[in-house]
N, C-alpha and C. Protein backbone atom coordinates (compact mmCIF):
# COMPACT_ATOMS: atom_id res chain seq x y z
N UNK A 1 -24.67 -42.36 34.55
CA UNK A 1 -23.39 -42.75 34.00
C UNK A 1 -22.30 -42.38 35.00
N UNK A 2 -21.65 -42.97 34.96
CA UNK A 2 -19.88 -43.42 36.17
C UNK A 2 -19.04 -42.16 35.30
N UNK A 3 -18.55 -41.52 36.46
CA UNK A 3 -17.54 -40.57 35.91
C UNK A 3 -16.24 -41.87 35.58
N UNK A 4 -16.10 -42.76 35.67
CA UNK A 4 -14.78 -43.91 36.42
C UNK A 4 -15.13 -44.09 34.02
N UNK A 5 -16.14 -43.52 33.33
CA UNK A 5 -15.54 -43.85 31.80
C UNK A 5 -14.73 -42.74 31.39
N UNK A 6 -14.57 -41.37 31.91
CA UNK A 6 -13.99 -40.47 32.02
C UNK A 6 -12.66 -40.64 32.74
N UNK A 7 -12.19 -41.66 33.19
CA UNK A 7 -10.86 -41.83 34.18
C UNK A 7 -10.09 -40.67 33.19
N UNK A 8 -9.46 -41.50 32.26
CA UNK A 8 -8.63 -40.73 31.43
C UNK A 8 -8.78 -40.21 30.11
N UNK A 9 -10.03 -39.17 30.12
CA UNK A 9 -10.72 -38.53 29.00
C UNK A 9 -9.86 -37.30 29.42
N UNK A 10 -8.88 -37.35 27.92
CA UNK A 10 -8.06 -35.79 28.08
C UNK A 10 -9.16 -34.59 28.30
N UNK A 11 -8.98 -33.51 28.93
CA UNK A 11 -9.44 -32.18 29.25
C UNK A 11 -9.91 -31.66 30.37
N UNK A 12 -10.60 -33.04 30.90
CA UNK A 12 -10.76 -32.93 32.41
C UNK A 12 -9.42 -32.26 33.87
N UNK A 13 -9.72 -30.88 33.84
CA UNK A 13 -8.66 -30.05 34.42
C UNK A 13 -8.25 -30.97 36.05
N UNK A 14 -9.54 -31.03 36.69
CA UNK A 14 -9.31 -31.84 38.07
C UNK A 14 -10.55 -32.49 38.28
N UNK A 15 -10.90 -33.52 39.12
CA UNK A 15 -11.77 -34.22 39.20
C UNK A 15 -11.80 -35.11 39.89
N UNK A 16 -12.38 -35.99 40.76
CA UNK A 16 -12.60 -36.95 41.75
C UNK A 16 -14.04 -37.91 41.24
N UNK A 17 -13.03 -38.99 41.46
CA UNK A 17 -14.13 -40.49 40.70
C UNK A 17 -14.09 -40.85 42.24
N UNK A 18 -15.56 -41.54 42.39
CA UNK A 18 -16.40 -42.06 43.90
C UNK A 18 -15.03 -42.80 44.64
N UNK A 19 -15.21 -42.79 45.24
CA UNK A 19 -14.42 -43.92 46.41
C UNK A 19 -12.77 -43.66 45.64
N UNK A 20 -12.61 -42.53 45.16
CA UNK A 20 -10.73 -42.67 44.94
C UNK A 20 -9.97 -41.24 44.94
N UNK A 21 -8.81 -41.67 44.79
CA UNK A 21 -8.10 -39.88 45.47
C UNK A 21 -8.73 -39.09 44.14
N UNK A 22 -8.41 -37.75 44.33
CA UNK A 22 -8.72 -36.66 43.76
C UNK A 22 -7.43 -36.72 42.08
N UNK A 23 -8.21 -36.33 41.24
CA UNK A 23 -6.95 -36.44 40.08
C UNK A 23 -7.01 -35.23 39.25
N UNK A 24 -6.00 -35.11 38.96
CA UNK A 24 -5.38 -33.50 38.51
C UNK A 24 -4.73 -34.46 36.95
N UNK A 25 -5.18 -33.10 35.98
CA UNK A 25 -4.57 -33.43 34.61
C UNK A 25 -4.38 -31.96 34.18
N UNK A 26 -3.61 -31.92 33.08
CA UNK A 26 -3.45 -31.11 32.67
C UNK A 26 -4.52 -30.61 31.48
N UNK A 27 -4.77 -29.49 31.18
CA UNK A 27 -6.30 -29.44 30.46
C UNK A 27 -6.06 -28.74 29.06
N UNK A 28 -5.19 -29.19 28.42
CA UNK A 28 -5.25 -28.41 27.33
C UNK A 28 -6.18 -28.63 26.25
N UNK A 29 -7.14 -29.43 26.49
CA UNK A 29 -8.39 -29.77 25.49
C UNK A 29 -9.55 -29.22 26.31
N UNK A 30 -9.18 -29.08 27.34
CA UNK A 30 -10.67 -28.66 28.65
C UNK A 30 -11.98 -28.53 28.08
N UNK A 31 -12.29 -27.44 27.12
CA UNK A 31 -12.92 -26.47 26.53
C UNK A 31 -13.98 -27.97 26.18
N UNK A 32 -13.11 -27.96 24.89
CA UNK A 32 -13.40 -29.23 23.38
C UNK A 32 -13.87 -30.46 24.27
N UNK A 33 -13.29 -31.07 25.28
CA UNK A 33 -13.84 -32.12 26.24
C UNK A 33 -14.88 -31.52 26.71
N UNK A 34 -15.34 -30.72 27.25
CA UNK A 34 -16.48 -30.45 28.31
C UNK A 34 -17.39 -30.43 27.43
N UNK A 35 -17.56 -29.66 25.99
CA UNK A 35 -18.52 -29.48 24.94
C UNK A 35 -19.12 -30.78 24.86
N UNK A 36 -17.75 -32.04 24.75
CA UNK A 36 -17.98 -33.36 24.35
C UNK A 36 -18.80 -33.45 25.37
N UNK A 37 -19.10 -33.83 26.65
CA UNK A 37 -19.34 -34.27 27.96
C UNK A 37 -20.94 -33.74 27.73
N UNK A 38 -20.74 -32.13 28.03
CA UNK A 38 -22.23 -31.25 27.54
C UNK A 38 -23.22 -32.61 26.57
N UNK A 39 -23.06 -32.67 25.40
CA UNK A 39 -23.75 -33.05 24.22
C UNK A 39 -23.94 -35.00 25.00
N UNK A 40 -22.99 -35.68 25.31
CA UNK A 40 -23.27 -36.83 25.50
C UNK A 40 -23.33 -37.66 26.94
N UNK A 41 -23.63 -36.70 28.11
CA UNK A 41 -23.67 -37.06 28.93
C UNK A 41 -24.98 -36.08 30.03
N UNK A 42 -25.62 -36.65 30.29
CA UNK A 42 -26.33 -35.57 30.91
C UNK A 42 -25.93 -35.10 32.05
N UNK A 43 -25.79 -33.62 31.84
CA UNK A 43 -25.10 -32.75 31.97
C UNK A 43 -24.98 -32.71 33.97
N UNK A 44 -26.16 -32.28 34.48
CA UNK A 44 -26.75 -32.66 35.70
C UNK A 44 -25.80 -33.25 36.35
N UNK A 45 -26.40 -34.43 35.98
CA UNK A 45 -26.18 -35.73 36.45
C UNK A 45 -24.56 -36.15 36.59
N UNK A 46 -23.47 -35.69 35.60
CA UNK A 46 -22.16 -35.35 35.60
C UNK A 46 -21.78 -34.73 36.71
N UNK A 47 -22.30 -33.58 36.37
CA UNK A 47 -21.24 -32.41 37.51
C UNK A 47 -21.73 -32.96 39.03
N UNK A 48 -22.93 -33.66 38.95
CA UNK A 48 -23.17 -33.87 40.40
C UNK A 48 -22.08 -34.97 40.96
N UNK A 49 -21.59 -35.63 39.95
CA UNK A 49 -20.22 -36.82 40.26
C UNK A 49 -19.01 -36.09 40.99
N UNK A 50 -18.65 -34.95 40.26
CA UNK A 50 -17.71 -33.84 40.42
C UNK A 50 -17.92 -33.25 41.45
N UNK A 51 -16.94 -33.32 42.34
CA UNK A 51 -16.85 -32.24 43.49
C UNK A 51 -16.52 -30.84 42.84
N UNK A 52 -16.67 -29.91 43.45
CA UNK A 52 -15.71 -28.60 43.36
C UNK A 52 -14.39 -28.63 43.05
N UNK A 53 -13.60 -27.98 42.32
CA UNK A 53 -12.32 -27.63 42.13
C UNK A 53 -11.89 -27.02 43.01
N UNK A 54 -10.49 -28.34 43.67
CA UNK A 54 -9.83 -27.53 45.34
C UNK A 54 -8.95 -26.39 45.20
N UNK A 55 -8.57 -25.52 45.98
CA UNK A 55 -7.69 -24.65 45.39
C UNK A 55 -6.31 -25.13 45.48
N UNK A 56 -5.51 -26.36 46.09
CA UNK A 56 -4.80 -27.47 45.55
C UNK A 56 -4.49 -27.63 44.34
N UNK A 57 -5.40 -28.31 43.80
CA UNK A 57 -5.84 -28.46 42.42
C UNK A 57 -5.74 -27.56 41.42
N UNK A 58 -6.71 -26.44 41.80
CA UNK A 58 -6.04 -24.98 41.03
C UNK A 58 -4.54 -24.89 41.03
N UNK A 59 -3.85 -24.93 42.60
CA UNK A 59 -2.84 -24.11 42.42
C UNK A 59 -1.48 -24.84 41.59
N UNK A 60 -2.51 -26.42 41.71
CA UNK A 60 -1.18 -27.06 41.14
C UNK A 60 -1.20 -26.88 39.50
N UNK A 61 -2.50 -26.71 39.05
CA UNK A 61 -2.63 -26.36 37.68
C UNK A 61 -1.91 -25.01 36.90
N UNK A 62 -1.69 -24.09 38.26
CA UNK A 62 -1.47 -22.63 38.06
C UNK A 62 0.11 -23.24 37.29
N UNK A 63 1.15 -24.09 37.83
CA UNK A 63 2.25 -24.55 38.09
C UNK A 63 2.54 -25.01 36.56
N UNK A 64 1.75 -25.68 35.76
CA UNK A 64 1.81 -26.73 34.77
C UNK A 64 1.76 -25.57 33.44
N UNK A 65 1.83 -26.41 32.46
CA UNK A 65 1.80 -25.80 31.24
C UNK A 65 0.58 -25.50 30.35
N UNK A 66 -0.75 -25.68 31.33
CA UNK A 66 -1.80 -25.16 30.79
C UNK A 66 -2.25 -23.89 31.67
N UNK A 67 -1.30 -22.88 31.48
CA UNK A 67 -2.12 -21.72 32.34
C UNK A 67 -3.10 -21.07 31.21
N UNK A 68 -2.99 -21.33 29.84
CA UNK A 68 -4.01 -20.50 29.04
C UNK A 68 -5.64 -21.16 29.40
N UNK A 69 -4.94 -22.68 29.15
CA UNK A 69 -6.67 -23.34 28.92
C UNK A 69 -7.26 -23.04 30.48
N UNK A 70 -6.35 -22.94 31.62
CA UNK A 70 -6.86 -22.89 32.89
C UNK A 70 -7.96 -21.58 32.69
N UNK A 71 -7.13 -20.16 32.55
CA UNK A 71 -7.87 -19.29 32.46
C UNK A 71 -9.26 -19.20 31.64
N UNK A 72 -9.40 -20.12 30.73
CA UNK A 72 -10.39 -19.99 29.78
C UNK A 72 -11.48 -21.12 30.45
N UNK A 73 -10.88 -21.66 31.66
CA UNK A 73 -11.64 -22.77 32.21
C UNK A 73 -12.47 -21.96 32.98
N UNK A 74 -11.44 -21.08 33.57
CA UNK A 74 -11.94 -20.23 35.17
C UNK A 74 -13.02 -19.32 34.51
N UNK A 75 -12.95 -18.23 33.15
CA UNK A 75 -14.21 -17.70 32.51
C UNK A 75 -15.45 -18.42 32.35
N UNK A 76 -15.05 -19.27 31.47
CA UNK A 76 -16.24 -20.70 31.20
C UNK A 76 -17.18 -20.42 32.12
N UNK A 77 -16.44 -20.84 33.51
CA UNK A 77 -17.48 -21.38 34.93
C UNK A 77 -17.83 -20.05 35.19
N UNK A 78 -17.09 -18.60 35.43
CA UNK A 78 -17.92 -17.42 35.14
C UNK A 78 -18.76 -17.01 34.28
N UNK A 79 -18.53 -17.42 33.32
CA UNK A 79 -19.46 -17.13 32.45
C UNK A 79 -21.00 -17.94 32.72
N UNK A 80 -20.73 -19.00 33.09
CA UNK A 80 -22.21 -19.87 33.82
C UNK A 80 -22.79 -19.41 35.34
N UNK A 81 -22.33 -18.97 35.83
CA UNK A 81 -22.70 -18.42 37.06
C UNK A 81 -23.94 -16.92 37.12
N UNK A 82 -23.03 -16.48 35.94
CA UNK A 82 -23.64 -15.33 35.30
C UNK A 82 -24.68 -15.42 34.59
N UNK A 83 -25.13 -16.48 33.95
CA UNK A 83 -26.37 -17.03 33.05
C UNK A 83 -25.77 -17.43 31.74
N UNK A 84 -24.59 -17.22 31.26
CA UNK A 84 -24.19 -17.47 29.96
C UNK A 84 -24.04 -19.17 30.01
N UNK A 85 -24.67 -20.05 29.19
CA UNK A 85 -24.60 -21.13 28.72
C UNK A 85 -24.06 -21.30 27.33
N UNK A 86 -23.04 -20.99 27.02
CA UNK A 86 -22.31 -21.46 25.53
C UNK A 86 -22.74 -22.04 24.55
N UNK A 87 -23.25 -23.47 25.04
CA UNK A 87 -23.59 -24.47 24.28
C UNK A 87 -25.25 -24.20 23.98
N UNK A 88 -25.87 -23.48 24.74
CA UNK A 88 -27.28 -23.08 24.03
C UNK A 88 -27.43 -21.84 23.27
N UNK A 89 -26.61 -20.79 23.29
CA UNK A 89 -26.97 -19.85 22.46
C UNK A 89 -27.13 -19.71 20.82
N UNK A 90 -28.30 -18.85 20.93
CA UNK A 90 -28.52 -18.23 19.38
C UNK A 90 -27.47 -17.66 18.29
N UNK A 91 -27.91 -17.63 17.40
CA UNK A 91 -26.77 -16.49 16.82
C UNK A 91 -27.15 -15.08 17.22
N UNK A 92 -28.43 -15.03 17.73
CA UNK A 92 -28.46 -13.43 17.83
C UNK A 92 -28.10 -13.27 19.42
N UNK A 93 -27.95 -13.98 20.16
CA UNK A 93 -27.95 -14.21 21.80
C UNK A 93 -25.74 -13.95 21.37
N UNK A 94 -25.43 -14.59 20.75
CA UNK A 94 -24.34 -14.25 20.43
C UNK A 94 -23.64 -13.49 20.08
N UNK A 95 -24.15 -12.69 19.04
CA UNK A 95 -23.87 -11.07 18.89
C UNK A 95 -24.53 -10.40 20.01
N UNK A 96 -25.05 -10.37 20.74
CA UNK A 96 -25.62 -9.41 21.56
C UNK A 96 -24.13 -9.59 22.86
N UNK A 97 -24.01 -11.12 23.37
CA UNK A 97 -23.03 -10.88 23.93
C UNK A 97 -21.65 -10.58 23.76
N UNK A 98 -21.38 -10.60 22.54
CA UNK A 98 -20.23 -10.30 21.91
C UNK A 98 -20.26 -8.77 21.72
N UNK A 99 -21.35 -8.00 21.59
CA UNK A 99 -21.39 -6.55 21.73
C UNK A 99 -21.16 -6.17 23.35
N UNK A 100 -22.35 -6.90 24.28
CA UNK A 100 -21.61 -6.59 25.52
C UNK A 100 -20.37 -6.35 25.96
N UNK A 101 -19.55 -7.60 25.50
CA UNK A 101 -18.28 -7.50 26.17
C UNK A 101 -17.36 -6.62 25.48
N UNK A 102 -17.80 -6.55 24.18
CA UNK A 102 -16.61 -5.26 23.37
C UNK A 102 -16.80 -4.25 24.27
N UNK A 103 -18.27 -3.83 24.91
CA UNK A 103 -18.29 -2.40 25.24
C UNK A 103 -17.45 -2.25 26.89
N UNK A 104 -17.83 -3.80 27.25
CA UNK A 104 -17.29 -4.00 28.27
C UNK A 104 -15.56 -3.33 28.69
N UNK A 105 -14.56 -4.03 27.43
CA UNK A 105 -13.69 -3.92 27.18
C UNK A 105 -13.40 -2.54 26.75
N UNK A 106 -13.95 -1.92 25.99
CA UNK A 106 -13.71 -0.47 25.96
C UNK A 106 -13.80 0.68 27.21
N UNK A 107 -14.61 0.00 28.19
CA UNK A 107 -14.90 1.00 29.10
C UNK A 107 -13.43 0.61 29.70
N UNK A 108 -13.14 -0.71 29.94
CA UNK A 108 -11.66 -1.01 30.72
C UNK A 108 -10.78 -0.60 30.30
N UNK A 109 -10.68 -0.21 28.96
CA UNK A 109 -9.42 0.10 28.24
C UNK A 109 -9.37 2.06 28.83
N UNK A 110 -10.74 2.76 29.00
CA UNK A 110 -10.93 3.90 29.51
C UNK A 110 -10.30 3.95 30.79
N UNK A 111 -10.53 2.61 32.00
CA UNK A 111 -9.89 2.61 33.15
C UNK A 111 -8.63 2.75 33.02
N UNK A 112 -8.04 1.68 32.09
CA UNK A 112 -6.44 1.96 31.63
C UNK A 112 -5.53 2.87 31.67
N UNK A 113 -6.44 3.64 30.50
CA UNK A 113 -5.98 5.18 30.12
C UNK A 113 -6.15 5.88 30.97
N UNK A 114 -7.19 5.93 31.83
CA UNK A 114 -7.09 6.95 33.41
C UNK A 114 -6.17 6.44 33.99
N UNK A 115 -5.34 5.30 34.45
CA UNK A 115 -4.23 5.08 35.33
C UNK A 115 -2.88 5.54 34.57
N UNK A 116 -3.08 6.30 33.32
CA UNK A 116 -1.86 6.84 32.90
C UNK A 116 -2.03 8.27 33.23
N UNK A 117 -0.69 9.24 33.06
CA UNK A 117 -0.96 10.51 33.16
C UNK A 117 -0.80 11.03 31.59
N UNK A 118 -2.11 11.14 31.15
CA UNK A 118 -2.65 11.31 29.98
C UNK A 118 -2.60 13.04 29.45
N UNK A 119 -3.07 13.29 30.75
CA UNK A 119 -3.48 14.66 30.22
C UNK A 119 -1.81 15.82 30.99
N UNK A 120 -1.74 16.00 29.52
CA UNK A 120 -0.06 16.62 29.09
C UNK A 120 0.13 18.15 30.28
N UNK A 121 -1.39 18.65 30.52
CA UNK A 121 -1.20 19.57 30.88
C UNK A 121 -0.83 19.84 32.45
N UNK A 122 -1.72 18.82 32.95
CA UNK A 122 -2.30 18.36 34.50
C UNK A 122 -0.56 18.43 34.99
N UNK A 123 -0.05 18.59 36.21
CA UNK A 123 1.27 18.46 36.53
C UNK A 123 1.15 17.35 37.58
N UNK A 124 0.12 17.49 38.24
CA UNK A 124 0.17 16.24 39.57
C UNK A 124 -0.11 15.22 38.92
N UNK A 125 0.07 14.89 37.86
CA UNK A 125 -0.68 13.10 37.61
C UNK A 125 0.96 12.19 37.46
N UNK A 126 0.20 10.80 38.20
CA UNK A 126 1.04 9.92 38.39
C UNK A 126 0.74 8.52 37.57
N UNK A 127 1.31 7.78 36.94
CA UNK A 127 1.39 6.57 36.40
C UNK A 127 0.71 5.69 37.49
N UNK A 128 -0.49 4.86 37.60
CA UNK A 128 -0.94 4.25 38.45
C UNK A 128 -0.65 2.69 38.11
N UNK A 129 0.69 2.55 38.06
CA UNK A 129 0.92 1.33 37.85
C UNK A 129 -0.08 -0.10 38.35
N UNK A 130 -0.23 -0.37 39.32
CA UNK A 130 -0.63 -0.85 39.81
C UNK A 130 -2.03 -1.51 39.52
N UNK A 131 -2.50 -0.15 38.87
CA UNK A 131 -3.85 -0.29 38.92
C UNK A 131 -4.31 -0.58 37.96
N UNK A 132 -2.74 0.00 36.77
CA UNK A 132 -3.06 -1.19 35.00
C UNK A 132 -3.09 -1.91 34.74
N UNK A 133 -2.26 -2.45 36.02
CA UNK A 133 -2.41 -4.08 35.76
C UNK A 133 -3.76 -4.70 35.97
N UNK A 134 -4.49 -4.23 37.20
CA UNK A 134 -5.81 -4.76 36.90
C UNK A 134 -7.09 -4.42 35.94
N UNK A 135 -7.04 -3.35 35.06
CA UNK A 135 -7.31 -2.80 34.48
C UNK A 135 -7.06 -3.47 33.18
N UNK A 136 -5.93 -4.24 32.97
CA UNK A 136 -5.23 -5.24 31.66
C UNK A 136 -6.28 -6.40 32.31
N UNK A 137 -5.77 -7.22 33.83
CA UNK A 137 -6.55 -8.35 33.48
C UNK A 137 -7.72 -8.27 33.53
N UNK A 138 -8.74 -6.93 33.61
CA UNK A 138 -10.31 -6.93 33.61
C UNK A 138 -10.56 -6.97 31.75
N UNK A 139 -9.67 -6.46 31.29
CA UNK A 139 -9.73 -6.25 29.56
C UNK A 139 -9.22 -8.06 28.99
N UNK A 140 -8.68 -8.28 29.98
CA UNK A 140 -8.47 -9.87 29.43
C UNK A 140 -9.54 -10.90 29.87
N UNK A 141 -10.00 -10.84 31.19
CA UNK A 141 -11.22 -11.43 30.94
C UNK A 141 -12.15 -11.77 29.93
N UNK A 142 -12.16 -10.18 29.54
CA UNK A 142 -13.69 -9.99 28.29
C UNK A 142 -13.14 -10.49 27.17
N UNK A 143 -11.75 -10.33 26.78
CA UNK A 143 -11.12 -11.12 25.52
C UNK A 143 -11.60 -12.58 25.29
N UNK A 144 -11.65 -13.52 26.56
CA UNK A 144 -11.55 -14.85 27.05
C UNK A 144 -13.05 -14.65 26.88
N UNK A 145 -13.62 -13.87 27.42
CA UNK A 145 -15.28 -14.15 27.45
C UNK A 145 -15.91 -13.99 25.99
N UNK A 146 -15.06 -13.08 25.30
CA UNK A 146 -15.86 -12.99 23.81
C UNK A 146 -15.21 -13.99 23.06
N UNK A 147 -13.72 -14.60 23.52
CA UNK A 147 -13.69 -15.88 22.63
C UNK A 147 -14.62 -16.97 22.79
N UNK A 148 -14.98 -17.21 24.07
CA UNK A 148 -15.51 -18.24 24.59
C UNK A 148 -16.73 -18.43 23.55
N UNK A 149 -17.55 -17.37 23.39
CA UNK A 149 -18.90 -16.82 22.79
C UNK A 149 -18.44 -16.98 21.21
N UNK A 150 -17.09 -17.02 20.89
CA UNK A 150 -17.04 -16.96 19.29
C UNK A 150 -16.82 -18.25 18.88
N UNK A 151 -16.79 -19.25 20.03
CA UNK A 151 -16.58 -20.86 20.07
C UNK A 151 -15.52 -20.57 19.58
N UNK A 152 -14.48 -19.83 20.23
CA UNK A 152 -12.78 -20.23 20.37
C UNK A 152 -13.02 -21.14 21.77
N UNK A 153 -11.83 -21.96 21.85
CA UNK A 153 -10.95 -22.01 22.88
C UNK A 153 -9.86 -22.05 23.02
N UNK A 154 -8.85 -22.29 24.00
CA UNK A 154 -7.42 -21.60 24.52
C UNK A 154 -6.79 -22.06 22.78
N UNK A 155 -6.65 -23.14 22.36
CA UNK A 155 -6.15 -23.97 21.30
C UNK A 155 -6.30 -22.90 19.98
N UNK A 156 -7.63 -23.21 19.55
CA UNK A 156 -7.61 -22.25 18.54
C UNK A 156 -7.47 -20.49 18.49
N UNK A 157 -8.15 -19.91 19.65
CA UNK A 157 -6.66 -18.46 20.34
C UNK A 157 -5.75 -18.65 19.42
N UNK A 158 -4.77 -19.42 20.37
CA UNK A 158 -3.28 -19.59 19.98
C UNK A 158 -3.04 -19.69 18.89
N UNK A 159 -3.91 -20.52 17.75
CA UNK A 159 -3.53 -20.96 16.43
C UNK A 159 -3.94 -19.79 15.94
N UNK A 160 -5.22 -18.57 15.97
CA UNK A 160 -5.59 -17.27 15.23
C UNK A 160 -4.00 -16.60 15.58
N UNK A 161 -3.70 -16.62 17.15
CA UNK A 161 -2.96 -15.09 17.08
C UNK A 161 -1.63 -15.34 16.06
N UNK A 162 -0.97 -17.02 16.32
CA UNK A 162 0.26 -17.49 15.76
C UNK A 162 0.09 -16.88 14.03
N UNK A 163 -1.32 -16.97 13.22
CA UNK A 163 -1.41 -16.46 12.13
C UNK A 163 -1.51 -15.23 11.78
N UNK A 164 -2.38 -14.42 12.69
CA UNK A 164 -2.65 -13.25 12.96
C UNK A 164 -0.96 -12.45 12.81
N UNK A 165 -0.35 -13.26 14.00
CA UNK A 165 1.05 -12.15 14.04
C UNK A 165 1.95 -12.36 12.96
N UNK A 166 1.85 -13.92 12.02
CA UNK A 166 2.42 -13.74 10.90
C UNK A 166 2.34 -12.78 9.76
N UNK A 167 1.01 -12.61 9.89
CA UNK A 167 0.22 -11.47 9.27
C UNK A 167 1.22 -9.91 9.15
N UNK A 168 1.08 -9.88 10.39
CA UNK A 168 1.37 -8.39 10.86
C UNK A 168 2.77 -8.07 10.51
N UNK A 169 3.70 -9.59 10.98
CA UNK A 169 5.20 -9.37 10.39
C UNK A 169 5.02 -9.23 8.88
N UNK A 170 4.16 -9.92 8.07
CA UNK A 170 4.31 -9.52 6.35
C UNK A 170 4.12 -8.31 5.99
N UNK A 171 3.24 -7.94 7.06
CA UNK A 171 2.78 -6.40 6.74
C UNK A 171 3.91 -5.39 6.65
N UNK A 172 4.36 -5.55 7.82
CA UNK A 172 5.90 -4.53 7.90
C UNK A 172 6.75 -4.45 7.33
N UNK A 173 6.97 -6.47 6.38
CA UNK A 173 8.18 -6.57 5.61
C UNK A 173 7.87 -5.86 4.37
N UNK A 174 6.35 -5.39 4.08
CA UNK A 174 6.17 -5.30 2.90
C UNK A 174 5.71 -3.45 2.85
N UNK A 175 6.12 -3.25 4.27
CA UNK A 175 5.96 -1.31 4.41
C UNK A 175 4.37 -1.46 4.80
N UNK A 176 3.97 -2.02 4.65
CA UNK A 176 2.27 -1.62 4.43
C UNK A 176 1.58 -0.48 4.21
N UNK A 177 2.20 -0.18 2.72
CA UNK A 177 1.59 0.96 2.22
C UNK A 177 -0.07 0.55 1.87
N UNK A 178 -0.58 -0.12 2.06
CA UNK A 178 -2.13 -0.06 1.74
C UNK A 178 -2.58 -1.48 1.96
N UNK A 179 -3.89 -1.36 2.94
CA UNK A 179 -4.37 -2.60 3.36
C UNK A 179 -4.83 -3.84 1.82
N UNK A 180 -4.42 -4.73 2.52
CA UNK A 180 -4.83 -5.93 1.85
C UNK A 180 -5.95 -6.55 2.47
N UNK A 181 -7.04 -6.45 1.90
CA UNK A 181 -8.51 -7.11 2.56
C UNK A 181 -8.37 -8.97 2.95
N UNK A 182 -7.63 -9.29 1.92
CA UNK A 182 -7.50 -10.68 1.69
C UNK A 182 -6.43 -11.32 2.56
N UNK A 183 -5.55 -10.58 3.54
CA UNK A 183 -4.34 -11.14 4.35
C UNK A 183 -4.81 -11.94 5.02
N UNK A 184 -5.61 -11.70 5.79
CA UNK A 184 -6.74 -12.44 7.16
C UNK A 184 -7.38 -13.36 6.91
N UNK A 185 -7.68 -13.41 5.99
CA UNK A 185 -9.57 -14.43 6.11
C UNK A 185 -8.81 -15.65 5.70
N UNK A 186 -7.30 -16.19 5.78
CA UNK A 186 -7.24 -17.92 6.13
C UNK A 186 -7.16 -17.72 7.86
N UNK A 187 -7.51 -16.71 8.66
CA UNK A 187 -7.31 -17.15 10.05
C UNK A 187 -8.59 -17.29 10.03
């Protein structure tokens, strides 16, 4: 099958059809398209149409208004490199990686807290700015990697946290003297 039925199949981040320039879209379906592509196109045989993603291409994507779905693009393809295939896992292959990466994330959140000066007593410790920041985006990775695994993508993210934080504002308006089990479960 001709990537040229894909010309203008929203999600496709960048891509090059045989004999024509290179084409850049914006990918805010990326995820939800590629799943599509996965299931009805053999798979192979696709990506072999597809060149590599130029860093052009990247950088012009960096520019546009999909930097979420980008990042969740850039995990995706980490996450396959690594052996994780999305679209074949178990439910128990799923919790197992979804435990990975929590623990993952906890150990980063430990890196975190070591780049602060934590310990009240110590006098030489310094704020390692620098180094929280990478320490945040190693903890954001695994966020992106355990959504990926919870069959989120960038889209529905956005739509949990937008409810999620409505959540949290009711909570406050209302003191939150005692949890409500039932606030959550329409996200």
């Amino acid at each position: 099958m001709s990537t040229e039925n894909y010309k203008n199949f929203p999600g496709i981040c960048h891509y090059k059809l045989r004999d024509s320039p290179p084409r850049s879209v914006c990918c805010e379906t990326s995820l939800s398209a590629r799943f599509f592509l996965q299931k009805t196109v053999d798979n192979a045989e696709f990506w072999k149409l597809l060149p590599p993603v130029s860093n052009a291409a990247e950088e012009d994507c960096r520019h546009r208004s999909c930097k979420l779905a980008h990042l969740f693009e850039l995990q995706r393809r980490f996450g396959e490199r690594i052996g994780l295939h999305l679209n074949e896992l178990t439910d128990e292959e799923k919790k197992d990686w979804v435990l990975n990466y929590t623990r993952a994330m906890q150990q980063e959140i430990a890196e975190l807290v070591d780049s602060l000066p934590w310990k009240w007593w110590a006098k030489y410790q310094e704020f390692d700015l620098q180094n929280a920041r990478v320490e945040l985006v190693d903890i954001f990775h695994f966020v992106i990697s355990t959504a990926l695994v919870l069959g989120m993508d960038e889209n529905s993210l956005y739509e949990a946290f937008l409810k999620k934080n409505e959540v949290n504002h009711a909570r406050q308006d209302s003191g939150y003297a005692r949890k409500n089990p039932d606030d959550s479960k329409h996200i």
